[in-house]
C-alpha atoms as a PDB file:
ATOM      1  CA  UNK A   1     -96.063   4.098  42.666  1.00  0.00           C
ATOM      2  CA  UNK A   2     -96.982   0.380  43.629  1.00  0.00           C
ATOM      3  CA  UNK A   3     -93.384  -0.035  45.079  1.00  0.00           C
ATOM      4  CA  UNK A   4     -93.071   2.992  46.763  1.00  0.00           C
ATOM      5  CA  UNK A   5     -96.971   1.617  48.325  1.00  0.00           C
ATOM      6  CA  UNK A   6     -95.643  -1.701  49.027  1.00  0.00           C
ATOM      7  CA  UNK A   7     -92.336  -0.141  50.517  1.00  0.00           C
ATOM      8  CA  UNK A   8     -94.127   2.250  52.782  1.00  0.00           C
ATOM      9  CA  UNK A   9     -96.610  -1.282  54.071  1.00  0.00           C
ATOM     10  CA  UNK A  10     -94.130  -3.469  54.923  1.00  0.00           C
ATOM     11  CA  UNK A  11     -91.620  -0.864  56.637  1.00  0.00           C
ATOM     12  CA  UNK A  12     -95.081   0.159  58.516  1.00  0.00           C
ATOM     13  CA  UNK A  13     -95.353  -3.834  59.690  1.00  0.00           C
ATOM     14  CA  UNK A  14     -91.968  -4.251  59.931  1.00  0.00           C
ATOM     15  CA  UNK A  15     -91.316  -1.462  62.409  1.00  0.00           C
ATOM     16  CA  UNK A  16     -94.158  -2.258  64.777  1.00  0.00           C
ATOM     17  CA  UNK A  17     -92.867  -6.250  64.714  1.00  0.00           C
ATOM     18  CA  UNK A  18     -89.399  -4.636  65.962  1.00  0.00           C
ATOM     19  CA  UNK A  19     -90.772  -2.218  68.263  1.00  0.00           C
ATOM     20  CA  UNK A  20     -93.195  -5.739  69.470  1.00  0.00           C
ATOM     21  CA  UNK A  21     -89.805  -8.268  69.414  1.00  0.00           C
ATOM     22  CA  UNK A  22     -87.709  -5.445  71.233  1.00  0.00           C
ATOM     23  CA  UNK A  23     -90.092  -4.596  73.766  1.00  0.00           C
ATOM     24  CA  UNK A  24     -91.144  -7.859  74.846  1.00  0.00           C
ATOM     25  CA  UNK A  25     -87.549  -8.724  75.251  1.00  0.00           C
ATOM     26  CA  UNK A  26     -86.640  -5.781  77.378  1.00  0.00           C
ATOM     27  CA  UNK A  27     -89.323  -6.025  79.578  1.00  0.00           C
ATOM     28  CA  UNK A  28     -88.556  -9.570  79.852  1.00  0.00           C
ATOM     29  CA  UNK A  29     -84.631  -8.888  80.758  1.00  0.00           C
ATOM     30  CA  UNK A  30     -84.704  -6.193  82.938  1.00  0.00           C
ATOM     31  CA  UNK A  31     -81.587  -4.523  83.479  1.00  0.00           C
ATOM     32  CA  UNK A  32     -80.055  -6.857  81.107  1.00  0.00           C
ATOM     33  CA  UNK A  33     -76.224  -5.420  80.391  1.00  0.00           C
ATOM     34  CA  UNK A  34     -76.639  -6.171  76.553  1.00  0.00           C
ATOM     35  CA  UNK A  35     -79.123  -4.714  74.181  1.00  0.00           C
ATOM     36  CA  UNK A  36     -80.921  -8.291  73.898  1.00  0.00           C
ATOM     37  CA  UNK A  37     -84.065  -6.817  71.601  1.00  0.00           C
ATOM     38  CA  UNK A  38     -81.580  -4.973  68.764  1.00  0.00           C
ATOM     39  CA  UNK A  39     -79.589  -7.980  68.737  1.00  0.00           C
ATOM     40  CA  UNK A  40     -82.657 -10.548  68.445  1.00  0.00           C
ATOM     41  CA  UNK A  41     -83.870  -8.314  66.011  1.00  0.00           C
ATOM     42  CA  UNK A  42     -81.062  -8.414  63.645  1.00  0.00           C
ATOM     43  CA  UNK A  43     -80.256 -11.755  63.872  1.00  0.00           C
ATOM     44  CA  UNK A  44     -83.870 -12.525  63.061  1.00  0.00           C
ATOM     45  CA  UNK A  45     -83.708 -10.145  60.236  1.00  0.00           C
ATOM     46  CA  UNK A  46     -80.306 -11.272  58.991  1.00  0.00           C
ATOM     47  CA  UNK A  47     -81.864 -14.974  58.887  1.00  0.00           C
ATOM     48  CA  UNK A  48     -85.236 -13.668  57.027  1.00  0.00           C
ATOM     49  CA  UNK A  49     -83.182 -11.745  54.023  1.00  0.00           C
ATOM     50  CA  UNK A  50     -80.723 -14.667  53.459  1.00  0.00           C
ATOM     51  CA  UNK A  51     -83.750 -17.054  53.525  1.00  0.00           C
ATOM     52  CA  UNK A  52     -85.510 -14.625  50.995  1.00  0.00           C
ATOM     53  CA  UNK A  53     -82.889 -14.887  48.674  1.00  0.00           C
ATOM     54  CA  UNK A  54     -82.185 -18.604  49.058  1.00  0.00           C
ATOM     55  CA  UNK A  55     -86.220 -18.980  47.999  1.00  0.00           C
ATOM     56  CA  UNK A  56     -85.336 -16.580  45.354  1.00  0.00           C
ATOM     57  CA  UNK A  57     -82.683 -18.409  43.912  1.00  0.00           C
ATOM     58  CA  UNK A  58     -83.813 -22.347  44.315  1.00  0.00           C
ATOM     59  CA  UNK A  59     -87.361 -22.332  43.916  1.00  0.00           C
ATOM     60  CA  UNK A  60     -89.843 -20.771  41.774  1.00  0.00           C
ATOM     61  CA  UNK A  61     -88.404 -17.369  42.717  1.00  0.00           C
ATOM     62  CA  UNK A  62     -89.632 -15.030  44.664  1.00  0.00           C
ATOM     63  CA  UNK A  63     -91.635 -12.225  42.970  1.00  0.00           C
ATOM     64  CA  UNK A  64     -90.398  -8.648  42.167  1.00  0.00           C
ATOM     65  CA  UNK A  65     -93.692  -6.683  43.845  1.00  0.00           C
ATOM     66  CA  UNK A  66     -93.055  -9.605  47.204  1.00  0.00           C
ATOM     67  CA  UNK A  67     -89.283  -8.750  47.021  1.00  0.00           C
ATOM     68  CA  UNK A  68     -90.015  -5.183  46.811  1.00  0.00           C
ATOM     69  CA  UNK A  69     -92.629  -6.174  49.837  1.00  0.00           C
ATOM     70  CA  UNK A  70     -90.860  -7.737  51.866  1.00  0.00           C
ATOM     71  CA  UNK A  71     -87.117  -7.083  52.036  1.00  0.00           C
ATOM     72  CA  UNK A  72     -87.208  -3.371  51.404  1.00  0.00           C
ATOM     73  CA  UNK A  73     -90.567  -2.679  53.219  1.00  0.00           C
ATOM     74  CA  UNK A  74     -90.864  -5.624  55.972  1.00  0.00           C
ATOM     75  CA  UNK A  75     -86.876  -6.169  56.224  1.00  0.00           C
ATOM     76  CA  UNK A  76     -86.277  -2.491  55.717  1.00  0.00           C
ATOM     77  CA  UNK A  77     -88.570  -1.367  58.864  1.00  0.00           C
ATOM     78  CA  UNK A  78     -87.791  -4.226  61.304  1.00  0.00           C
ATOM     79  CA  UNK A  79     -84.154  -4.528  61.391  1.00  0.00           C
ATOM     80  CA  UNK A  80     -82.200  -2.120  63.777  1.00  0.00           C
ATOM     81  CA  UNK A  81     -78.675  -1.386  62.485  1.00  0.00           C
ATOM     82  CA  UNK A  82     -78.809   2.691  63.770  1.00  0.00           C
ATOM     83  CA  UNK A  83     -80.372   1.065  67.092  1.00  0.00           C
ATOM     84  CA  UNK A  84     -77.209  -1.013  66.873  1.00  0.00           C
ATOM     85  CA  UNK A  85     -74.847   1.815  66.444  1.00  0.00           C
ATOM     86  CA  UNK A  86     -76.249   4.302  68.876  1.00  0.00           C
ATOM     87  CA  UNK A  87     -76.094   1.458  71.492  1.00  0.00           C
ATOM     88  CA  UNK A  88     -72.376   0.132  70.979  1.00  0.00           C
ATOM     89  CA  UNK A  89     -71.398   3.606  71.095  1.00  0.00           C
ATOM     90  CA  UNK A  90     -73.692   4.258  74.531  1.00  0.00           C
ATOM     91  CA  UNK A  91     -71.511   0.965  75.652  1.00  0.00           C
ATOM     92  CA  UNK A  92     -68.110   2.314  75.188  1.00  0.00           C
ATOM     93  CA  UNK A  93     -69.034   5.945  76.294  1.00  0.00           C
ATOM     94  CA  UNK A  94     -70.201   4.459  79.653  1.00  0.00           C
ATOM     95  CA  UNK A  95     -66.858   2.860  80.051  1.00  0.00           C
ATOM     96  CA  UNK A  96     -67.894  -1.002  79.292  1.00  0.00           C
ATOM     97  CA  UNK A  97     -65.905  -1.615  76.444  1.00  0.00           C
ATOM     98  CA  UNK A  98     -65.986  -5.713  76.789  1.00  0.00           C
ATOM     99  CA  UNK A  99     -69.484  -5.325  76.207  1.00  0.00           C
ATOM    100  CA  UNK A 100     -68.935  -2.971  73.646  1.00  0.00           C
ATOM    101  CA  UNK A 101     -67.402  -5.246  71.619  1.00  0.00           C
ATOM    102  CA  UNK A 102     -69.220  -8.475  72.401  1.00  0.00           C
ATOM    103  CA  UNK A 103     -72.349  -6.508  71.360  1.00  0.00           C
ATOM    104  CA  UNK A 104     -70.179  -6.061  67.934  1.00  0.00           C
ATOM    105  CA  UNK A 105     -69.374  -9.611  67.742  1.00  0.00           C
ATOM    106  CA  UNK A 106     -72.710 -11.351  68.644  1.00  0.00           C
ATOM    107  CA  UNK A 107     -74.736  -8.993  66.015  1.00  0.00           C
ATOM    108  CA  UNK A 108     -71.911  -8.994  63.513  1.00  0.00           C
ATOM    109  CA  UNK A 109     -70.874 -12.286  63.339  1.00  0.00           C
ATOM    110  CA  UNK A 110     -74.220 -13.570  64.092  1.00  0.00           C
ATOM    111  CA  UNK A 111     -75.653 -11.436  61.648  1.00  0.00           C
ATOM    112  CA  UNK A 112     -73.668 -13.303  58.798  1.00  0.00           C
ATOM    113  CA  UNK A 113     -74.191 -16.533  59.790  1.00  0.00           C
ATOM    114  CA  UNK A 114     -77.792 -15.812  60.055  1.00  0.00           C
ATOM    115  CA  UNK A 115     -77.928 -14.416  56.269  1.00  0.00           C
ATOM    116  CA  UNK A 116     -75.447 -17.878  55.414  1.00  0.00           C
ATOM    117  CA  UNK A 117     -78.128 -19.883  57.594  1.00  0.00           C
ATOM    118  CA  UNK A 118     -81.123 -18.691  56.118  1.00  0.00           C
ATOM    119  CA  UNK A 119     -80.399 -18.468  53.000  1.00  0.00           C
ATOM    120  CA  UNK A 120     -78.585 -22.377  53.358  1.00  0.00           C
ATOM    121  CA  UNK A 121     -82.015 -23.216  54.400  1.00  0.00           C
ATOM    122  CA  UNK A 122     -84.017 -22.644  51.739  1.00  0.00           C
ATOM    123  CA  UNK A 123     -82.028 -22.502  48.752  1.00  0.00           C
END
């Protein structure tokens, strides 16, 4: 029951630091072509779980219940992959398939290097 506790937290925090990051950036970008707040947020996110397990593996460790905490729960609630999905798709219905697949490419690619990056970092 702890984990499911700790799950249900840090998706809780995680969500409303997306729905923060992704907002701000909008707003920021008006009209902006690409979806600038998914992508931040997954690259961010990417960068935070590689980092996680690069503490995990070269330090101390990281515990089990902060694991549980925060890359199921915080991780879990704050990346956007379906966000990602729904607006690639929304891209290539509209007809702009170059920034279809740039959107792909930046939050793919980026995506793994921020996961190699992060987890580089602090391992």
């Amino acid at each position: 029951m702890k984990h499911v506790l700790l799950v249900a937290l840090g998706g809780a925090i995680g969500a409303v630091a997306r729905y923060g990051l992704a907002t701000r950036l909008t707003s920021e970008a008006p009209g902006a072509s690409l979806p600038w707040g998914t992508i931040a947020v997954n690259l961010a996110g990417c960068f935070l779980i590689g980092a996680l397990v690069g503490a995990s593996q070269s330090r101390d460790g990281v515990p089990e219940m902060a694991r549980v905490f925060l890359m199921i729960g915080v991780l879990g609630g704050f990346t956007t992959f379906s966000a990602f999905g729904l607006e690639t798709i929304s891209l290539l219905r509209s007809g702009a398939h170059g920034l279809a697949a740039l959107n792909v490419a930046l939050q793919v690619a980026g995506g793994l290097f921020g996961v190699w990056a992060g987890w580089t970092a602090l391992a």
